[in-house]
PDB file of N, CA and C in Angstrom:
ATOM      1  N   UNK A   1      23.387  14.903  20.162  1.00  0.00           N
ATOM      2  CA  UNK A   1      24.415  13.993  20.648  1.00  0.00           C
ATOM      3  C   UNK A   1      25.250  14.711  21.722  1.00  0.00           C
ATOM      4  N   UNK A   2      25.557  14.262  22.583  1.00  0.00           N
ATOM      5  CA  UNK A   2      26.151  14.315  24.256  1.00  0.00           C
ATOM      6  C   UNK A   2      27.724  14.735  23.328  1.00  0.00           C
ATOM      7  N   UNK A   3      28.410  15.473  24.187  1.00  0.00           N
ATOM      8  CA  UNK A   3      30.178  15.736  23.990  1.00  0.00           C
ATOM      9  C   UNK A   3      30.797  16.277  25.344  1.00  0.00           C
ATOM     10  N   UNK A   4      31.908  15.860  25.702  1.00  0.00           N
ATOM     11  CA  UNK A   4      32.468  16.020  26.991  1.00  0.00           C
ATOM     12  C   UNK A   4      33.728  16.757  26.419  1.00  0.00           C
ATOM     13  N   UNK A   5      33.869  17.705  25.672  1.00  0.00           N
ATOM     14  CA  UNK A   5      35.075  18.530  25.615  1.00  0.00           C
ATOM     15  C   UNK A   5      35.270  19.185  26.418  1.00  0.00           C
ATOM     16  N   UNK A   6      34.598  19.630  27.694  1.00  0.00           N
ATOM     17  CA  UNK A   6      35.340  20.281  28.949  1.00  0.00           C
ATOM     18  C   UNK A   6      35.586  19.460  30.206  1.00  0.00           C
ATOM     19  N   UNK A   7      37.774  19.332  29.633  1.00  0.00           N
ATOM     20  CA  UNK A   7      38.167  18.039  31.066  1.00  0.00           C
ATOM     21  C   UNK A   7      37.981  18.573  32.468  1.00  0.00           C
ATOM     22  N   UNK A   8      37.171  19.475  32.845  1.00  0.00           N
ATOM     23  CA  UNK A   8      36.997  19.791  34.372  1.00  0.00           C
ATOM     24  C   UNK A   8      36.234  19.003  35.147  1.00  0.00           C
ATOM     25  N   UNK A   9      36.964  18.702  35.757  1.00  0.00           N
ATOM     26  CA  UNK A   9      35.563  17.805  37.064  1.00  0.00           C
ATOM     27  C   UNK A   9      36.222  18.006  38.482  1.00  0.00           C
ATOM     28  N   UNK A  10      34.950  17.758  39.045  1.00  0.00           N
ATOM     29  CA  UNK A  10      35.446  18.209  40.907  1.00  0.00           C
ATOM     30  C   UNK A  10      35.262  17.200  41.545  1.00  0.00           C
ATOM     31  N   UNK A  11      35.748  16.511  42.516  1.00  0.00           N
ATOM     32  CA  UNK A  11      35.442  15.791  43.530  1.00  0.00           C
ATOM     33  C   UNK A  11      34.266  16.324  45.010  1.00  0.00           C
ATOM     34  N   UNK A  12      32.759  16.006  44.864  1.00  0.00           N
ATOM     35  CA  UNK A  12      32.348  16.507  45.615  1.00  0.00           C
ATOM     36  C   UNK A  12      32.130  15.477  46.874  1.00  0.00           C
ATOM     37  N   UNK A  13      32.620  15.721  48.144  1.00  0.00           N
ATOM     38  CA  UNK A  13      32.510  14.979  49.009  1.00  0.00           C
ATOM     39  C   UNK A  13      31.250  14.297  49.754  1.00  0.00           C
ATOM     40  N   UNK A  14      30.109  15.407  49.471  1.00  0.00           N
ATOM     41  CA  UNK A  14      29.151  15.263  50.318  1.00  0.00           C
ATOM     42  C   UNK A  14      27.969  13.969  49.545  1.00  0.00           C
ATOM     43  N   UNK A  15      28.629  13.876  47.760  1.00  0.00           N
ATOM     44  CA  UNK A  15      27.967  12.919  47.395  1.00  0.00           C
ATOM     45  C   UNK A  15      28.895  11.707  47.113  1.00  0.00           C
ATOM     46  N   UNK A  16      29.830  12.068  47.601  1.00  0.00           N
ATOM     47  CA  UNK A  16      31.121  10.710  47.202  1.00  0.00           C
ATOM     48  C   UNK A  16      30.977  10.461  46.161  1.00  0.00           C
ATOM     49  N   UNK A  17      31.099  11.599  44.865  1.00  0.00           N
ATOM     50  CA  UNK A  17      31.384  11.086  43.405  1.00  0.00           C
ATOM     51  C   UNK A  17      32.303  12.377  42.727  1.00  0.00           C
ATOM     52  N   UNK A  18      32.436  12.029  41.849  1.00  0.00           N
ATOM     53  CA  UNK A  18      33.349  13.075  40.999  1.00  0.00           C
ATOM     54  C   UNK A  18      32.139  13.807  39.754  1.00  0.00           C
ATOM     55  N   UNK A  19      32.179  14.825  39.963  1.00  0.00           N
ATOM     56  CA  UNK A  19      31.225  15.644  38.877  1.00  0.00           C
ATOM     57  C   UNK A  19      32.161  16.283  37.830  1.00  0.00           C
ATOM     58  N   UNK A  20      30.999  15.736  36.750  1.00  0.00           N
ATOM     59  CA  UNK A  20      31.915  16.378  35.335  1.00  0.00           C
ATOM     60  C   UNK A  20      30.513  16.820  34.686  1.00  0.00           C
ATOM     61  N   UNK A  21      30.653  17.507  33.247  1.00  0.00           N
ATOM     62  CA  UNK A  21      29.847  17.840  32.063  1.00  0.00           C
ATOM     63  C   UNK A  21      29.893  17.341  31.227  1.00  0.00           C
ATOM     64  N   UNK A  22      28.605  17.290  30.264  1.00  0.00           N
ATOM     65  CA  UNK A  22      28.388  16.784  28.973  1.00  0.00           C
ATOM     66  C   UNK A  22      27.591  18.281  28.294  1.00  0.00           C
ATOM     67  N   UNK A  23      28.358  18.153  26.933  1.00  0.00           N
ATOM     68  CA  UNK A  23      27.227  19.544  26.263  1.00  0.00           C
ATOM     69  C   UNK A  23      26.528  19.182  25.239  1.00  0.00           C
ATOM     70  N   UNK A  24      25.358  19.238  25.106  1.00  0.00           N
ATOM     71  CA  UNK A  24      24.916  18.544  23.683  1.00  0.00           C
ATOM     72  C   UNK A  24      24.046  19.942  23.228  1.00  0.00           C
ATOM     73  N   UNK A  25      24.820  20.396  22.340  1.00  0.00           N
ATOM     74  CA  UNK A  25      24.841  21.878  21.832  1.00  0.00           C
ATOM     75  C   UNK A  25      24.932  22.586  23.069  1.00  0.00           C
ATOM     76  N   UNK A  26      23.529  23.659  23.203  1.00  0.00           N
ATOM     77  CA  UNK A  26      23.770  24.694  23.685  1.00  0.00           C
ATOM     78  C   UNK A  26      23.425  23.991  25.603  1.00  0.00           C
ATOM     79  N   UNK A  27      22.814  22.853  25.674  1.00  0.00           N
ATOM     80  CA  UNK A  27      22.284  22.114  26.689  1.00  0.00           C
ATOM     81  C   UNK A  27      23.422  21.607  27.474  1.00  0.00           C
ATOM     82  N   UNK A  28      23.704  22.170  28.363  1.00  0.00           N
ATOM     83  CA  UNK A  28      24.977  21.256  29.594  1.00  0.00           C
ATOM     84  C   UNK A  28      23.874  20.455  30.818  1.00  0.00           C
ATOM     85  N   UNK A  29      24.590  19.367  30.784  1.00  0.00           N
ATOM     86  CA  UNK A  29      24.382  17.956  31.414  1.00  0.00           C
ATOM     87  C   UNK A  29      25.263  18.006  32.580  1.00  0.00           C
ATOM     88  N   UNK A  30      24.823  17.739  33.745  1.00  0.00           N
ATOM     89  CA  UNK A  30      25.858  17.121  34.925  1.00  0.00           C
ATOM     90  C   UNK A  30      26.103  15.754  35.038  1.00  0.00           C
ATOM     91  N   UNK A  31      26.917  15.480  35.677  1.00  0.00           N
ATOM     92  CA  UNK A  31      27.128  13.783  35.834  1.00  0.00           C
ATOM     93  C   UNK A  31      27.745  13.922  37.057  1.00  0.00           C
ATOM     94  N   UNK A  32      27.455  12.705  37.450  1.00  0.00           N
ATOM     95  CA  UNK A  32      28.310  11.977  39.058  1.00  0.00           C
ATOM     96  C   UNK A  32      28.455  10.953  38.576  1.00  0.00           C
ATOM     97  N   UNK A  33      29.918  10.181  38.896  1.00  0.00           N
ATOM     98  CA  UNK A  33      29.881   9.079  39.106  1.00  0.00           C
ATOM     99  C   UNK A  33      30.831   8.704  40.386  1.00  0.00           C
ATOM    100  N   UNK A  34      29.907   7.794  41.135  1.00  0.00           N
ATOM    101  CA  UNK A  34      30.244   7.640  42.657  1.00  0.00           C
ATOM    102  C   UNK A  34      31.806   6.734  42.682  1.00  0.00           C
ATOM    103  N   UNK A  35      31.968   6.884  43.570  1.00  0.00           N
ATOM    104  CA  UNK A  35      32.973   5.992  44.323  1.00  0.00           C
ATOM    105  C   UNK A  35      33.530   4.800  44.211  1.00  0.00           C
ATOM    106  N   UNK A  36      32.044   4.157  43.791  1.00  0.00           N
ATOM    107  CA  UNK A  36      31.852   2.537  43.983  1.00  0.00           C
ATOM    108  C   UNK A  36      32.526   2.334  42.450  1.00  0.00           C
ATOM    109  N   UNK A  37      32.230   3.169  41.829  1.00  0.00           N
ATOM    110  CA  UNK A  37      32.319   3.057  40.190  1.00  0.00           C
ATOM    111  C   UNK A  37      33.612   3.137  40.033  1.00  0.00           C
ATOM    112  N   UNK A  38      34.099   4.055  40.433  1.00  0.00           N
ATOM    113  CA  UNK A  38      35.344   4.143  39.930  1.00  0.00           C
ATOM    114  C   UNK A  38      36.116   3.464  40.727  1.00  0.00           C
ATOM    115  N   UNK A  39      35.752   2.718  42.218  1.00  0.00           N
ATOM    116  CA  UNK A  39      36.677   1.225  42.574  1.00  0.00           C
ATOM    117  C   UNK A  39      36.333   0.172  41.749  1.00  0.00           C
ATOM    118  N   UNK A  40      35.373   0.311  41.047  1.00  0.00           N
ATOM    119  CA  UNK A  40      35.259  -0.887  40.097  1.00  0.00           C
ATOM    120  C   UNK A  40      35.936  -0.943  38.349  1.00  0.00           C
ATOM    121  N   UNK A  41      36.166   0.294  37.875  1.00  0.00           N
ATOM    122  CA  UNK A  41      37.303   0.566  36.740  1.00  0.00           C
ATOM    123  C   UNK A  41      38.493   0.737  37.182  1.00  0.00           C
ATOM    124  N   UNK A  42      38.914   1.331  38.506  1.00  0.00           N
ATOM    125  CA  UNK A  42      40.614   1.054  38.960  1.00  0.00           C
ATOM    126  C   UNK A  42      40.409   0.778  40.407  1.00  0.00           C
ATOM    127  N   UNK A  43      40.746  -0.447  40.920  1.00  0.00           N
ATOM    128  CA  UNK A  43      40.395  -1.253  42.161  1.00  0.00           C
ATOM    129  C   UNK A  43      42.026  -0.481  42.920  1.00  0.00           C
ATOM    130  N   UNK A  44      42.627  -0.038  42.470  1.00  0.00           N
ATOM    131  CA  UNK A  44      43.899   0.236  42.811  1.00  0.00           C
ATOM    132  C   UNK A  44      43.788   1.559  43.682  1.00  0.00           C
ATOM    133  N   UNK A  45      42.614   2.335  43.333  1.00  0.00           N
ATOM    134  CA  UNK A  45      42.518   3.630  43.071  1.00  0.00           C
ATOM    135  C   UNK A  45      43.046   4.397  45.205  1.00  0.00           C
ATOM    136  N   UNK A  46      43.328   5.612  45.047  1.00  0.00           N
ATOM    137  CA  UNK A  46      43.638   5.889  46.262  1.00  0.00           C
ATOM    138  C   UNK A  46      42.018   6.199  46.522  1.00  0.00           C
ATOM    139  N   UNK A  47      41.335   5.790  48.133  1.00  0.00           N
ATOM    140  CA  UNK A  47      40.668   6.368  48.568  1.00  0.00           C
ATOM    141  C   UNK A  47      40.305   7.437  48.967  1.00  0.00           C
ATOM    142  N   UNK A  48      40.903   8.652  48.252  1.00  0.00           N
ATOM    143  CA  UNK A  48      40.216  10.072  48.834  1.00  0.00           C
ATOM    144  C   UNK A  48      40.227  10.811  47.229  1.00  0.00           C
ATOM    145  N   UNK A  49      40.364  12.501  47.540  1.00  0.00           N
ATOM    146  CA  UNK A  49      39.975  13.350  46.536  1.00  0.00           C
ATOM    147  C   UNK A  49      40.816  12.714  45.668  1.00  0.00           C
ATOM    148  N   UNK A  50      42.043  13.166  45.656  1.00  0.00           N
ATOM    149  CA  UNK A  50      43.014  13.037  44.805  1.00  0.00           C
ATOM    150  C   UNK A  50      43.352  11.547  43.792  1.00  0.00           C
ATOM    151  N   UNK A  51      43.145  10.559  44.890  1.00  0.00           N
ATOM    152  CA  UNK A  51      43.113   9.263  44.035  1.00  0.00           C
ATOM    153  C   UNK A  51      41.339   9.052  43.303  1.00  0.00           C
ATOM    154  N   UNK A  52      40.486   9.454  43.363  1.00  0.00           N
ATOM    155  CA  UNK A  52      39.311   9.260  42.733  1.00  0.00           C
ATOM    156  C   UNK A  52      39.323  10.297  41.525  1.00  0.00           C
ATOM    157  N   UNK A  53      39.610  11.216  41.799  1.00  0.00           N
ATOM    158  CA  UNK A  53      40.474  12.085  40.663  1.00  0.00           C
ATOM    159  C   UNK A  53      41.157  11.921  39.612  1.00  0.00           C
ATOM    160  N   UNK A  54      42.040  11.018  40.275  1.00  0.00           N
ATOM    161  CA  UNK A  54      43.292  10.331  38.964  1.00  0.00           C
ATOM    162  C   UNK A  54      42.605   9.275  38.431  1.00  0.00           C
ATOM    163  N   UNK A  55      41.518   8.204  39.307  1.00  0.00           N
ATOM    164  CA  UNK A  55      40.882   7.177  38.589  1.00  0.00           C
ATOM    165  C   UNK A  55      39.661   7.674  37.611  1.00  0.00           C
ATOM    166  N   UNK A  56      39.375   8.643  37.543  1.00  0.00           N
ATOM    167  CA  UNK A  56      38.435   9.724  36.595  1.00  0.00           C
ATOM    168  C   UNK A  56      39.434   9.603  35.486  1.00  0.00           C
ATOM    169  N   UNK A  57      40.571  10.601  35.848  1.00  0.00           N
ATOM    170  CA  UNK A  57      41.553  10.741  34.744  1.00  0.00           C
ATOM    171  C   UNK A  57      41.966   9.955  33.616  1.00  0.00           C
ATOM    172  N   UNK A  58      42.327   8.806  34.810  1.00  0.00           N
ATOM    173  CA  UNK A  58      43.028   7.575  33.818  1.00  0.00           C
ATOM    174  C   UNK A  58      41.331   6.347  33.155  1.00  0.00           C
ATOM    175  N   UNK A  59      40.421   7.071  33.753  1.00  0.00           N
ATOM    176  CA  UNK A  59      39.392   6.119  33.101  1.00  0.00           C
ATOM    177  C   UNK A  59      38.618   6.907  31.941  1.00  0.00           C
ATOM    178  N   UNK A  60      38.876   8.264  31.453  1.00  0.00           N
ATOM    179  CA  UNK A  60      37.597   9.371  31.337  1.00  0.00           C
ATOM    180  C   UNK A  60      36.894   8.718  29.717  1.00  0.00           C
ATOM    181  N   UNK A  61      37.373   7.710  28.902  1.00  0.00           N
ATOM    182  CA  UNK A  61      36.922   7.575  27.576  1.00  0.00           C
ATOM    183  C   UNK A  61      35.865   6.486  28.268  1.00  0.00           C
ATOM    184  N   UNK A  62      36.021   5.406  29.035  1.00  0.00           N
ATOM    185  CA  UNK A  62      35.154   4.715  29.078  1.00  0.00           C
ATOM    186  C   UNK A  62      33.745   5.189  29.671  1.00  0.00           C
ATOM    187  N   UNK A  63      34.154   6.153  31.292  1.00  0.00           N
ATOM    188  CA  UNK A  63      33.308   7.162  31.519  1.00  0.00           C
ATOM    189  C   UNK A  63      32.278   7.487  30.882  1.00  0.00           C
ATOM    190  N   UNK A  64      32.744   8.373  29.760  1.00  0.00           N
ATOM    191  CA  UNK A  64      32.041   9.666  29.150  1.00  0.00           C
ATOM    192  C   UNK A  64      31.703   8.478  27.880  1.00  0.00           C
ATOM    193  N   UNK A  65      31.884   7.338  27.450  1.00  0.00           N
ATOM    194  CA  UNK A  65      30.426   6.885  27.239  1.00  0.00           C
ATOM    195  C   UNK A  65      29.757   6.145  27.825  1.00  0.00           C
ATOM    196  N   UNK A  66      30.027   5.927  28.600  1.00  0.00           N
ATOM    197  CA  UNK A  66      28.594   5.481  29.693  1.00  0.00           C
ATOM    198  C   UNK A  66      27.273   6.310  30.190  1.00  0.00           C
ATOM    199  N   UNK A  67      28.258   7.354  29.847  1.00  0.00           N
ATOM    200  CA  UNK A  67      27.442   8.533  30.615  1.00  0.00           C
ATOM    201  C   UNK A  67      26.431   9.055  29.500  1.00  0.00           C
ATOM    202  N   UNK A  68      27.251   8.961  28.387  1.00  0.00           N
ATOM    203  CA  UNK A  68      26.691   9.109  26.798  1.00  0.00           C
ATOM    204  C   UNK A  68      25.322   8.038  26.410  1.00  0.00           C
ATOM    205  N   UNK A  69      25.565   7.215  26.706  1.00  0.00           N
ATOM    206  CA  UNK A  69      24.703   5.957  26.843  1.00  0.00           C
ATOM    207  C   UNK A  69      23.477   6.159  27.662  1.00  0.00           C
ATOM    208  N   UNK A  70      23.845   6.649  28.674  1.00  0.00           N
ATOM    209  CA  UNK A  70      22.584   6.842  29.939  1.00  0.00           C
ATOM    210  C   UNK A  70      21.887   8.221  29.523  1.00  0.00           C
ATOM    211  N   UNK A  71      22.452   8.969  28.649  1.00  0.00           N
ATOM    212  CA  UNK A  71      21.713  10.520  28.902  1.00  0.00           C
ATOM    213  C   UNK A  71      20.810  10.586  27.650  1.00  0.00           C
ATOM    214  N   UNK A  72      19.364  11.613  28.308  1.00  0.00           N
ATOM    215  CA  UNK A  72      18.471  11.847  26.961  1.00  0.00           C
ATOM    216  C   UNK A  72      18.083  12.845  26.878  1.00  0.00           C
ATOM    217  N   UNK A  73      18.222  13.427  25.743  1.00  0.00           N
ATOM    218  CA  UNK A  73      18.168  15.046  26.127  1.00  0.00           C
ATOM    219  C   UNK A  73      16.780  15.666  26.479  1.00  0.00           C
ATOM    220  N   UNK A  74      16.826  16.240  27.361  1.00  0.00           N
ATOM    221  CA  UNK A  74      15.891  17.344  27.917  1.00  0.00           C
ATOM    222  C   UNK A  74      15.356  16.062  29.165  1.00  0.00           C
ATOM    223  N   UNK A  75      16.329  14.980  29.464  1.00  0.00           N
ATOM    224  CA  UNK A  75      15.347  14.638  30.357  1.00  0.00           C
ATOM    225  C   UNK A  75      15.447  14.507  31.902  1.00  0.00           C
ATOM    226  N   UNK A  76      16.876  15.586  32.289  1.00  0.00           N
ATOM    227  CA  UNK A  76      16.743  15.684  33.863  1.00  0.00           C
ATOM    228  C   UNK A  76      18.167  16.762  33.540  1.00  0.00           C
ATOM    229  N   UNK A  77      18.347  17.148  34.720  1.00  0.00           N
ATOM    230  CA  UNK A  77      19.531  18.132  34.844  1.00  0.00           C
ATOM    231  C   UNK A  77      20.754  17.371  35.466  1.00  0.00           C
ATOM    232  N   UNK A  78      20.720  16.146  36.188  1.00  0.00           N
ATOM    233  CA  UNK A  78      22.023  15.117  36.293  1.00  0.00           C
ATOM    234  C   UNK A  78      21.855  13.686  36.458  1.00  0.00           C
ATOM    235  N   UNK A  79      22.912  13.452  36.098  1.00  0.00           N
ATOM    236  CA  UNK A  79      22.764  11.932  35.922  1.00  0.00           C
ATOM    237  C   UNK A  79      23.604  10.928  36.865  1.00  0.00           C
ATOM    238  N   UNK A  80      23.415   9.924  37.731  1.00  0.00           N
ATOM    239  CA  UNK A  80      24.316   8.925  38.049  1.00  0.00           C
ATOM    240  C   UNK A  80      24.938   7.510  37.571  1.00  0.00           C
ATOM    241  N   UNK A  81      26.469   7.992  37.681  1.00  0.00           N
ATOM    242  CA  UNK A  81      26.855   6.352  37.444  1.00  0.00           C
ATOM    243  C   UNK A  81      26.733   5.839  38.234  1.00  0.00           C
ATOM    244  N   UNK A  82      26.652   4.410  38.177  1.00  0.00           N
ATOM    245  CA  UNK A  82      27.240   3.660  39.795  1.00  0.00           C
ATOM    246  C   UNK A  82      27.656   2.293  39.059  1.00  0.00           C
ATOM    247  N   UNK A  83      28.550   1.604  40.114  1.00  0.00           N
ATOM    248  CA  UNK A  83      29.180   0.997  39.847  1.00  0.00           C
ATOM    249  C   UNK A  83      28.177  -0.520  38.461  1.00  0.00           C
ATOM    250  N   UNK A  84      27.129  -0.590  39.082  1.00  0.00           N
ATOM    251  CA  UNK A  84      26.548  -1.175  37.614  1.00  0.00           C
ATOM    252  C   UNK A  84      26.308  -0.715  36.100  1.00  0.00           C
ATOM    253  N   UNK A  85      26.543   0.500  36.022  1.00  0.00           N
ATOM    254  CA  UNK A  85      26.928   1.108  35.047  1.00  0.00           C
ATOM    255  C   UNK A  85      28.204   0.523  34.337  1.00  0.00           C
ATOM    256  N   UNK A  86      29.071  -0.457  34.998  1.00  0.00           N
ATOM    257  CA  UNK A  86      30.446  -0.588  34.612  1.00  0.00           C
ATOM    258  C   UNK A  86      30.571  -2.111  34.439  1.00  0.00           C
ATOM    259  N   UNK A  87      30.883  -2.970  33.635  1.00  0.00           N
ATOM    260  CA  UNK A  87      31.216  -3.963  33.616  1.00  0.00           C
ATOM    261  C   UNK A  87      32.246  -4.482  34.611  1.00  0.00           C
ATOM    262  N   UNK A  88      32.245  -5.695  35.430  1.00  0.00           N
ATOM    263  CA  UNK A  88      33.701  -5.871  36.079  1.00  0.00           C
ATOM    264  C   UNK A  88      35.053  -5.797  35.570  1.00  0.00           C
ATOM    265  N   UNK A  89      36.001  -5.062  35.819  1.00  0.00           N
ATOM    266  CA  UNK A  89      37.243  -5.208  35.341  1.00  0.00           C
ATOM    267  C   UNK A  89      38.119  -6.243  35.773  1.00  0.00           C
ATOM    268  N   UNK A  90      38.690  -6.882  34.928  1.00  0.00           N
ATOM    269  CA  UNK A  90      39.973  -8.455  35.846  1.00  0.00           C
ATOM    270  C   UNK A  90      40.686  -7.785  35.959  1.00  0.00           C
TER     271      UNK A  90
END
């Protein structure tokens, strides 16, 4: 089973998503989830590092199971969200 107890994540520009970890035991998982995604859980969100950052922040439980949902172990080294990953928010 997938666990995201380390809150570090980076904003990498060159893929327009925010990268975080999943550890399922001794096995660490990457994740992205792009841009699109996280204008679609906070439509509010600021367009650059810092506001995609905070919309990570203020979204990270729904996140990290989605991400939980999508991952199988041993079966790639990262994973993408994108915004269909996410139900619409009103």
């Amino acid at each position: 089973m997938i666990q995201f107890p380390n809150h570090s994540r980076s904003y990498d520009g060159t893929r327009r998503a925010v990268h975080f970890w999943g550890y399922d035991s001794a096995i660490e998982a990457s994740f992205f989830i792009e841009e699109d995604a996280l204008r679609r859980l906070q439509p509010d969100a600021r367009p650059d590092e810092s506001g995609f950052l905070n919309a990570f922040d203020s979204n990270r439980d729904v996140i990290c199971a989605a991400a939980a949902k999508m991952y199988v172990r041993g079966s790639r080294g990262s994973y993408d969200l994108v915004a269909a990953n996410f139900s619409k928010v009103s």
